[in-house]
Protein backbone atom coordinates (compact mmCIF):
# COMPACT_ATOMS: atom_id res chain seq x y z
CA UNK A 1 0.00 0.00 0.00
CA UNK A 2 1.80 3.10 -1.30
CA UNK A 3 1.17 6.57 0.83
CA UNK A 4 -0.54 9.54 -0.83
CA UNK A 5 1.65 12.44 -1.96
CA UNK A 6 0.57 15.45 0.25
CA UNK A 7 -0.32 18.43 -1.91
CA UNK A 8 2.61 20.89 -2.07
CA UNK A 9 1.17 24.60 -1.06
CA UNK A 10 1.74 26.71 -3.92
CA UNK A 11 4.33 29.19 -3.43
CA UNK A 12 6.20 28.14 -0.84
CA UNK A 13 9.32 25.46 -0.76
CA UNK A 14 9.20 22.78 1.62
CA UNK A 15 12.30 22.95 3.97
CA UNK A 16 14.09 19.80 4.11
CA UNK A 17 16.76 20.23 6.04
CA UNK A 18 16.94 18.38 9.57
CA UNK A 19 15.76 19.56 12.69
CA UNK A 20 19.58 21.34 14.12
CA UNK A 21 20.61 19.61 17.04
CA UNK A 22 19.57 22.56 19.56
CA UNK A 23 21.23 21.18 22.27
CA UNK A 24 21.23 17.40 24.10
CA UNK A 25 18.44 16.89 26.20
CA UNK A 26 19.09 17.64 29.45
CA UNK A 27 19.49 15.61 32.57
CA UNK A 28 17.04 17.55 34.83
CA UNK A 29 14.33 16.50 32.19
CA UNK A 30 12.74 13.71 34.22
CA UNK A 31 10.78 16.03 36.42
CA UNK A 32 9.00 17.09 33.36
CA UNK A 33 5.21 16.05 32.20
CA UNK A 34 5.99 12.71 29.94
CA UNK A 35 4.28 14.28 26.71
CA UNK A 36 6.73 16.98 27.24
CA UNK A 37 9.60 15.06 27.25
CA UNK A 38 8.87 13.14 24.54
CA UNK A 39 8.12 16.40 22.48
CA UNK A 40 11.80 16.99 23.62
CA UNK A 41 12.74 14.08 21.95
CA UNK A 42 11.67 14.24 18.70
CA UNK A 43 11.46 18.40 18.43
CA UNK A 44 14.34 19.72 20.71
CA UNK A 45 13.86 20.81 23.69
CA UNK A 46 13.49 24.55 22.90
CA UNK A 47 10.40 23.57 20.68
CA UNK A 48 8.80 21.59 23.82
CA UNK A 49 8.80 24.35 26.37
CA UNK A 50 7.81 26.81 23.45
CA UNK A 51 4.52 24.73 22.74
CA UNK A 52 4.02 23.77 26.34
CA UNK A 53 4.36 27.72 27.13
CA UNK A 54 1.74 29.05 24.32
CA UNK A 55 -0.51 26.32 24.14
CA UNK A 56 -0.19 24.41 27.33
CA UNK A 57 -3.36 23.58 29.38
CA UNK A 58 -5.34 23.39 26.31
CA UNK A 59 -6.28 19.95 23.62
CA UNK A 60 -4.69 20.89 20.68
CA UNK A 61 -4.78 18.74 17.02
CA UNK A 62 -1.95 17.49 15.38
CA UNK A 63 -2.71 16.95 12.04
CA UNK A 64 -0.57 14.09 9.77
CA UNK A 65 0.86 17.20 8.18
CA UNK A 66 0.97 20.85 9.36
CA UNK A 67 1.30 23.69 6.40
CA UNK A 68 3.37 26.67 6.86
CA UNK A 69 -0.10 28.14 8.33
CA UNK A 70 -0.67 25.77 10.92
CA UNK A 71 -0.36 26.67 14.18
CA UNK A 72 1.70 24.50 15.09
CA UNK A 73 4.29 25.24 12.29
CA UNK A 74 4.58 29.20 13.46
CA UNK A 75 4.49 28.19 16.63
CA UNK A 76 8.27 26.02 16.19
CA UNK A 77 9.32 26.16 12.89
CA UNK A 78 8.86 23.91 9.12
CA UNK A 79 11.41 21.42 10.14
CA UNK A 80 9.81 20.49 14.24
CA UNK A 81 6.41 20.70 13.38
CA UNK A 82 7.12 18.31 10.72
CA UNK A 83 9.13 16.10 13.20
CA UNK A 84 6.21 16.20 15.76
CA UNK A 85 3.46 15.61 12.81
CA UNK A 86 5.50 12.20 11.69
CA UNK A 87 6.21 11.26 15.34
CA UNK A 88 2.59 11.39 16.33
CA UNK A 89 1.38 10.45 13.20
CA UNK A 90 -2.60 9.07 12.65
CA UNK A 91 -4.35 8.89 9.69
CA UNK A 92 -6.93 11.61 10.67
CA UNK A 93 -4.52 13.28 13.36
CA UNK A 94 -4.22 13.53 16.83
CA UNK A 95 -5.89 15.63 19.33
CA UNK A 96 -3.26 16.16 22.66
CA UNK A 97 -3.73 17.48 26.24
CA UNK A 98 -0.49 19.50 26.54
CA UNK A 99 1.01 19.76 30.22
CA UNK A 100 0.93 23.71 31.39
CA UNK A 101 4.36 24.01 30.93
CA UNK A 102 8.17 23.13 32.28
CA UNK A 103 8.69 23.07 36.23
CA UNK A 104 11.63 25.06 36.09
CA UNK A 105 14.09 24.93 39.07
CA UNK A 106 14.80 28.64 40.02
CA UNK A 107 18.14 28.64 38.20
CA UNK A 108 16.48 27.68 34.91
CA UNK A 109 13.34 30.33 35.88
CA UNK A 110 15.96 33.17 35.95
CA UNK A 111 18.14 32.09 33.09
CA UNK A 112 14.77 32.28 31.12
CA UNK A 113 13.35 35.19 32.38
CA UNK A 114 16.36 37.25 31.48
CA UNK A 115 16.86 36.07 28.28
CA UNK A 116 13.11 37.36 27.80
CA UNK A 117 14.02 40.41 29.06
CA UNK A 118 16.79 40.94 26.71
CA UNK A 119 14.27 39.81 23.85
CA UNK A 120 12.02 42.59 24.89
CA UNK A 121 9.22 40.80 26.04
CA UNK A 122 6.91 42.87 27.74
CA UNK A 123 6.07 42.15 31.80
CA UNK A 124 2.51 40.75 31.27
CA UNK A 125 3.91 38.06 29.02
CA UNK A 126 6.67 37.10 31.07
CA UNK A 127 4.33 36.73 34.13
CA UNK A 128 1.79 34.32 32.33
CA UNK A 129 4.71 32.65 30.54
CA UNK A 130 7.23 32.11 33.73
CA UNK A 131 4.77 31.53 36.85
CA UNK A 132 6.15 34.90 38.36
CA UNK A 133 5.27 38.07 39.84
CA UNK A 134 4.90 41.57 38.14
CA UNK A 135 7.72 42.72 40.91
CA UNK A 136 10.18 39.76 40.31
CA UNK A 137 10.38 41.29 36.62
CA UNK A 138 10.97 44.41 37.38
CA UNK A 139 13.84 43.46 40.17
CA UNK A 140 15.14 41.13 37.85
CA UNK A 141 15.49 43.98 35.02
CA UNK A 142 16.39 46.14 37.54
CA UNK A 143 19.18 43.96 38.08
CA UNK A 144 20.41 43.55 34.16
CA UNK A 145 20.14 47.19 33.63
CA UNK A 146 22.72 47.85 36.85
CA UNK A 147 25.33 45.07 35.38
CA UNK A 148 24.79 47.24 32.01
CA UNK A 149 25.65 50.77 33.31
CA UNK A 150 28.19 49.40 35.94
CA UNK A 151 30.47 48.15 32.76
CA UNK A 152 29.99 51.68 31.07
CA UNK A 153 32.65 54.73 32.00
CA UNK A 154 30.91 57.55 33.50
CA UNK A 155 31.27 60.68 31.32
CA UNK A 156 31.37 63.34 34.03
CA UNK A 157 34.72 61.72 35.37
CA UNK A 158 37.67 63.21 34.45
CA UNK A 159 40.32 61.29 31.77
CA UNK A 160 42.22 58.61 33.41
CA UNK A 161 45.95 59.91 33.57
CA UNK A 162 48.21 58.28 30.33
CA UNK A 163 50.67 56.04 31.55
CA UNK A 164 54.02 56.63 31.78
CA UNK A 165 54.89 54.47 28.58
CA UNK A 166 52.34 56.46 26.52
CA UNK A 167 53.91 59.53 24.23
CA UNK A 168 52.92 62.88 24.98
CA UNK A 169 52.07 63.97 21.66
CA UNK A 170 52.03 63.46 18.16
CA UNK A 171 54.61 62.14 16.00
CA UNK A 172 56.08 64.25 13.07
């Protein structure tokens, strides 16, 4: 029994290349919601806690194939939603009960909630996103805005002094 040929959407080239080896999956990953983990598996780990953040809580379908419109494909790119759509594939799709997200340890909680600072993400978002409070982002950018200015020279101080190895002037 041969396997239809999925219609090609008109316009737009298929990507074929492999899903990049984000990163292994980590060791801390078996304190995570199964279906999570095995998202991790098959879609990196970066796609996993990206679905789980957006969509967790909710049933959502996975259809046999997902076109560059789906949901699921904006959500983590051509080449994991493709990975996910053969990994969990059905005939007619698959509806799933995502888990509401990662349990991150603290350490992981403030790697990611800086780097979501740094992407600009606004407070609401981070707060619905992360599990934390309104305050903890602001302390927290607080915090990466200090380290900023503390590496910058202040401009009201006067010139250092040139060392004694520097010339005094220019050279003719």
């Amino acid at each position: 029994m041969s396997k239809p040929s999925l219609p090609a959407v008109v316009g737009v080239k298929p990507e074929t290349t492999p899903i990049p080896a984000e990163r292994p999956l980590p060791d801390d990953l078996a304190g995570l919601p199964a279906l999570m983990v095995e998202i991790a598996e098959v879609a990196g780990v970066e796609a996993a806690i990206t679905i789980c953040d957006r969509y967790g809580g909710n049933r959502v379908y996975i259809p046999r194939y997902a076109n560059d419109h789906h949901w699921l494909t904006q959500c983590v790119g051509r080449a994991a939603a493709n990975a996910i759509c053969e990994h969990f594939a059905s005939p007619s799709g698959i509806e799933l009960e995502l888990p509401t997200g990662a349990r991150l340890n603290r350490a992981q909680r403030r790697l990611r909630l800086e780097q979501m600072i740094k992407d600009g993400c606004k407070s609401p978002e981070i707060t619905r996103r992360l599990g934390v409070t309104r305050r903890q982002v602001k302390r927290v950018a607080a915090a990466l805005n200090r380290d900023l200015t503390s590496r910058q020279l202040d401009m009201f101080l006067p010139a250092p002094e040139p060392s004694p190895h520097q010339e005094k002037g220019p050279r003719s």
